[in-house]
Protein backbone atom coordinates (compact mmCIF):
# COMPACT_ATOMS: atom_id res chain seq x y z
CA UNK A 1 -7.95 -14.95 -16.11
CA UNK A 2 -5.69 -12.56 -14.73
CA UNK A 3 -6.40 -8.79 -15.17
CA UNK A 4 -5.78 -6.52 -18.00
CA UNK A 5 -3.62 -3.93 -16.44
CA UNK A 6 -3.11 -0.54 -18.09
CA UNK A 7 -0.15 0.35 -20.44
CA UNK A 8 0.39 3.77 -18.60
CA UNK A 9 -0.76 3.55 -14.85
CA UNK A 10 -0.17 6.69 -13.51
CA UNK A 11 2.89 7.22 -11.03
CA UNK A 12 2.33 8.36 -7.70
CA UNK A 13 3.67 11.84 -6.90
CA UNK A 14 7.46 12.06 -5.15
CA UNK A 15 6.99 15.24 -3.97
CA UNK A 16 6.02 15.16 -0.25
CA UNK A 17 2.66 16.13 0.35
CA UNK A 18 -0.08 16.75 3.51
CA UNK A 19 -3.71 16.05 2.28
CA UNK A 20 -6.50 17.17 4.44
CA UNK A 21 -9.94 16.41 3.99
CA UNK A 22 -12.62 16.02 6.94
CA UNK A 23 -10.53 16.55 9.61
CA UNK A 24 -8.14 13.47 7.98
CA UNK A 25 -4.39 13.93 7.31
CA UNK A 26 -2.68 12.02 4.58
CA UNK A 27 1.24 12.40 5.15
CA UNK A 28 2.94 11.26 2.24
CA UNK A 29 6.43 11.74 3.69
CA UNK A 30 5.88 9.43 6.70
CA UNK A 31 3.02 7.63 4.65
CA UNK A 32 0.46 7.85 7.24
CA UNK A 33 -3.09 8.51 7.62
CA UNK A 34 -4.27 10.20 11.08
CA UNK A 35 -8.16 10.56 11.84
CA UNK A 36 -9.35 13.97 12.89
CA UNK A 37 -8.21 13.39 16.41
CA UNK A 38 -4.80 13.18 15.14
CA UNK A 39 -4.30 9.64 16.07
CA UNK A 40 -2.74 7.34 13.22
CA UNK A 41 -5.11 4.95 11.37
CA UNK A 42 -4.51 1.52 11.36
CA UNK A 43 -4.18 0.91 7.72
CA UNK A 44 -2.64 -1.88 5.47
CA UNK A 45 -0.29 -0.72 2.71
CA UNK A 46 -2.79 -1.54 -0.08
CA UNK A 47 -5.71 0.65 0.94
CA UNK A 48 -3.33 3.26 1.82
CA UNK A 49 -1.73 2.86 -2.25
CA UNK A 50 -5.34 3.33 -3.15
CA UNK A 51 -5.96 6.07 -0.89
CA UNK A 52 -3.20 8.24 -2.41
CA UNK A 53 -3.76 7.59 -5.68
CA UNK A 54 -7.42 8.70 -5.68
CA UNK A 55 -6.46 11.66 -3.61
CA UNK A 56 -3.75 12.53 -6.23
CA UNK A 57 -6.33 11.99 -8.98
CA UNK A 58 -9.33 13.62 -7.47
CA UNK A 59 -10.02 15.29 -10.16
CA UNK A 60 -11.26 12.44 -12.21
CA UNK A 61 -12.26 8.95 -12.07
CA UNK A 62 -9.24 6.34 -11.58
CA UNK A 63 -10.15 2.91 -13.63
CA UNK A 64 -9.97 -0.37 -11.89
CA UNK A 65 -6.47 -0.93 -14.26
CA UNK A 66 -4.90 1.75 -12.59
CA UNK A 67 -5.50 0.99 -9.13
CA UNK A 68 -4.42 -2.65 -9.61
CA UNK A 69 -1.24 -1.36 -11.56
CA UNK A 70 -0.13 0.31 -8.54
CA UNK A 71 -1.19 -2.80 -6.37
CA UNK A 72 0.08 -5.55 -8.36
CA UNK A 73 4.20 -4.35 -8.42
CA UNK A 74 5.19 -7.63 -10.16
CA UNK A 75 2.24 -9.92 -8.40
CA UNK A 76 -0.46 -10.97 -10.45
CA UNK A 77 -3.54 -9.82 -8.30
CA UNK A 78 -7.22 -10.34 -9.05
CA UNK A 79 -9.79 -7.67 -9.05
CA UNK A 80 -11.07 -9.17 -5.67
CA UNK A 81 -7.94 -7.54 -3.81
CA UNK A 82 -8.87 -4.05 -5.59
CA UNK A 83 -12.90 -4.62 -3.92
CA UNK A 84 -10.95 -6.08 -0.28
CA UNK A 85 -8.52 -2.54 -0.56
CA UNK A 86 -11.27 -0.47 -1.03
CA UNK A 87 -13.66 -1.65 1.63
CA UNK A 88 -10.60 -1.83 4.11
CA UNK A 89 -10.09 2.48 2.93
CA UNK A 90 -13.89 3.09 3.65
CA UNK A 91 -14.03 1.15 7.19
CA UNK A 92 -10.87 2.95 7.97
CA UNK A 93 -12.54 6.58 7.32
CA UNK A 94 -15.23 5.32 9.61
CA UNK A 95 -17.78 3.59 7.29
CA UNK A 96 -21.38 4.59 6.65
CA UNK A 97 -22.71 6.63 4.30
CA UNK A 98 -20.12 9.29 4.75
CA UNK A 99 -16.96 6.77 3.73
CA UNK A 100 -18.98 5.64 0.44
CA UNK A 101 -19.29 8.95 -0.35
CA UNK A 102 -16.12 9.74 0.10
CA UNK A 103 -14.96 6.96 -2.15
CA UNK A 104 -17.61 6.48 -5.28
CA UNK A 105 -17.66 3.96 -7.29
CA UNK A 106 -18.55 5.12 -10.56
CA UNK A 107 -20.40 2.06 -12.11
CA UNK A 108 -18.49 0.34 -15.13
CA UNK A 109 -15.48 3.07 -14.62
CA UNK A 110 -13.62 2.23 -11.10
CA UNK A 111 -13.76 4.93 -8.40
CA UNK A 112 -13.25 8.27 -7.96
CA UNK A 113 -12.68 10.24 -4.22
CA UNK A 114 -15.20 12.96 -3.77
CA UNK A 115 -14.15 14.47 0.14
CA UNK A 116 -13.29 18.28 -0.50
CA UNK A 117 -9.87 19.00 0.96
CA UNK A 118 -9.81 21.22 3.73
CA UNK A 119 -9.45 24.83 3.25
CA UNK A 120 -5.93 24.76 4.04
CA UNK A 121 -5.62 22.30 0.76
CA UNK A 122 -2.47 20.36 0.98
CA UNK A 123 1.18 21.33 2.12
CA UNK A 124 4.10 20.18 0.27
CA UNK A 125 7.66 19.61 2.06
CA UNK A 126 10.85 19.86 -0.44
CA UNK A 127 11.83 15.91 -0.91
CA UNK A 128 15.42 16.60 1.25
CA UNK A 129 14.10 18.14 4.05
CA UNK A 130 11.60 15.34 3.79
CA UNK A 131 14.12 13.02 4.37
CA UNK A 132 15.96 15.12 6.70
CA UNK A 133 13.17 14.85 9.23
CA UNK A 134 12.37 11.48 8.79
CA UNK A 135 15.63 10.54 9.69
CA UNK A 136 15.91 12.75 12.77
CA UNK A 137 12.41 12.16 14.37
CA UNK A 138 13.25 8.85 14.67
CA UNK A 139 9.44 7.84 12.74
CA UNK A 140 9.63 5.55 9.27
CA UNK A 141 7.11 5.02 7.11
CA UNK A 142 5.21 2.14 7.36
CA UNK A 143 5.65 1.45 3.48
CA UNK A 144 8.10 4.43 1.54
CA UNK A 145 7.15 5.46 -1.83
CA UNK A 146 6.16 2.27 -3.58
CA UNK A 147 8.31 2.07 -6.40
CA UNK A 148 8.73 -1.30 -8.18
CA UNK A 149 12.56 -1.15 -8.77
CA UNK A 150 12.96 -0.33 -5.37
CA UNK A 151 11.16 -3.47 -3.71
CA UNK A 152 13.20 -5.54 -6.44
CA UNK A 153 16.58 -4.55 -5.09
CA UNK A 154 15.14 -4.70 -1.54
CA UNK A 155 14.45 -8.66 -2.39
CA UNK A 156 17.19 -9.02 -4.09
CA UNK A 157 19.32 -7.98 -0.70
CA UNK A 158 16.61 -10.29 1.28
CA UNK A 159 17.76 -13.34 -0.67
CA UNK A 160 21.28 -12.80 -0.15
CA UNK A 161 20.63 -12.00 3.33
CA UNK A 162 18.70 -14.60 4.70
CA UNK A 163 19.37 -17.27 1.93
CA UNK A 164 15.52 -17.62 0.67
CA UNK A 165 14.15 -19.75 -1.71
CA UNK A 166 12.37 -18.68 -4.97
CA UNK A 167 8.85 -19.67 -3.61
CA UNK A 168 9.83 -17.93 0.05
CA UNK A 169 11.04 -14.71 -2.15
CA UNK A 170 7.75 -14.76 -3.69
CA UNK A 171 5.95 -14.90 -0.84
CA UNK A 172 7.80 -12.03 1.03
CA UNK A 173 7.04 -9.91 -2.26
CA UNK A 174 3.11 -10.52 -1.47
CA UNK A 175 3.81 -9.95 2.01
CA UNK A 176 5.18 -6.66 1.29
CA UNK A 177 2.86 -5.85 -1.23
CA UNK A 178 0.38 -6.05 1.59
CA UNK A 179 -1.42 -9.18 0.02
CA UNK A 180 -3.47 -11.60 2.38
CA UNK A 181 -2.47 -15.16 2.61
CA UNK A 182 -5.74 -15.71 0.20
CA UNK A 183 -4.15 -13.19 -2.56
CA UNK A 184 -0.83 -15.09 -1.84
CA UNK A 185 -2.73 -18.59 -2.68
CA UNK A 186 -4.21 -17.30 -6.00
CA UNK A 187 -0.90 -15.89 -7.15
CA UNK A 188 1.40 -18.54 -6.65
CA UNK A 189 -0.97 -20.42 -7.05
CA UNK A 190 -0.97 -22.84 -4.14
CA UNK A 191 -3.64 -23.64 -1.02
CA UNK A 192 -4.03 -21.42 1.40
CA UNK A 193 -2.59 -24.37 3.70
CA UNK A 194 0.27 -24.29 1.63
CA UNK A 195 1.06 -20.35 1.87
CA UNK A 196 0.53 -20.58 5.91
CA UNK A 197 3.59 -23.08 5.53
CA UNK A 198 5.27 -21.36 3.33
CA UNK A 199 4.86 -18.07 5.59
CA UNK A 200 6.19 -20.08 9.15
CA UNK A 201 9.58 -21.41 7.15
CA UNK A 202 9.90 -17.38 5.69
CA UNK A 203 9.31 -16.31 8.68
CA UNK A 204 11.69 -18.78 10.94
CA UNK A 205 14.26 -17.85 8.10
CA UNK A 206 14.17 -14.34 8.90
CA UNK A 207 14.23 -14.79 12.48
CA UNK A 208 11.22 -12.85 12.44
CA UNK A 209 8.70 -13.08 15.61
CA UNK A 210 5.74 -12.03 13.22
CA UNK A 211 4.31 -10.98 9.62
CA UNK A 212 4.66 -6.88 11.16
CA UNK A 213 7.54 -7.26 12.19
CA UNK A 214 9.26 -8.80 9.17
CA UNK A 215 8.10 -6.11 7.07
CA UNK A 216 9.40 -3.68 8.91
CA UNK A 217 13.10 -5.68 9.11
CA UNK A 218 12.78 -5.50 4.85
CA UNK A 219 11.71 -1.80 4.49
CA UNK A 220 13.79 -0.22 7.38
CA UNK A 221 16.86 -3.07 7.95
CA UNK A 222 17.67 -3.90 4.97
């Protein structure tokens, strides 16, 4: 049975923001997490939607509903992805004790994120000149602001681009949702044999050498 999602998931914030907490940096503008070496963290874009969320709503605890509102955009995801997003966030800010503690789980609620920020707080950067810099440093975000409407008109150009099918359009929506080939096989719902085909033919479509390198075609191409 598929989740029950909330009526009114909050909406991450479009104002361009610099979290830091333990020597981490969360750049909303370039969507980026750097450890306290300054060194970007390898981090998939559904951790990362968790990540900012929880920062953004550190004041309280975020239910499970919420976080898979802002996971799902149009996908119907089980609360498995939520528990694989979350354990991904927690190895990423090194693991151990400090990483759980960092990220609660508040028992029968959903999770709440507990690192102080530093002193400095959090630095915000006018949207424009967000953009502005963006543009001239030559860096793109891994995943920009994930806004529904915005990855529908994305696909939209994808199909008429590169001629896709419904089921391959489906599948580049998980893809770029950040969903495994497992969530991809319980959404459609197909075998996981199945989405691996489905993935090669998407991915010879697109003239695309690899599932990285297709994504960033969609979010920076297209």
């Amino acid at each position: 049975m598929a989740p029950a999602f909330a009526a009114h998931a909050p909406e991450l914030s479009d104002t361009s923001l610099v979290y830091r907490f333990q020597g981490y940096r969360l750049d909303t503008a370039r969507w980026q997490l750097s450890d306290p070496g300054g060194e970007p963290v390898a981090l998939a874009p559904a951790p990362l939607r968790v990540l900012l969320l929880l920062v953004e709503q550190r004041e309280r605890v975020v239910s499970k509903d919420e976080l898979l509102e802002v996971l799902r955009h149009g996908m119907v995801i089980s609360e498995a992805a939520l528990t694989r997003a979350i354990g991904e966030l927690r190895r990423a800010l090194g693991g151990g004790e400090n990483a759980t503690r960092w990220v609660q789980s508040v028992r029968g609620r959903g999770y709440r994120f507990a690192a102080p920020l530093d002193d400095s707080g959090c630095d915000s950067e006018p949207e424009q000149d967000a953009r502005h810099r963006r543009r001239h440093s030559g860096i793109h975000p891994a995943v920009p602001r994930p806004v529904a409407a915005t990855i529908d008109r994305r696909l939209r150009l994808a199909q008429l681009r590169w001629g896709l099918t419904p089921r391959q359009l489906e599948v580049l929506r998980g893809l770029v949702n950040g969903l495994s080939n497992g969530d991809l096989a319980q959404t459609l719902p197909c075998s996981l044999r199945t989405v691996e085909a489905h993935m090669t033919a998407l991915l010879d479509r697109c003239d695309a050498s690899s599932r990285l390198s297709l994504v960033a075609t969609f979010w920076i191409d297209l």
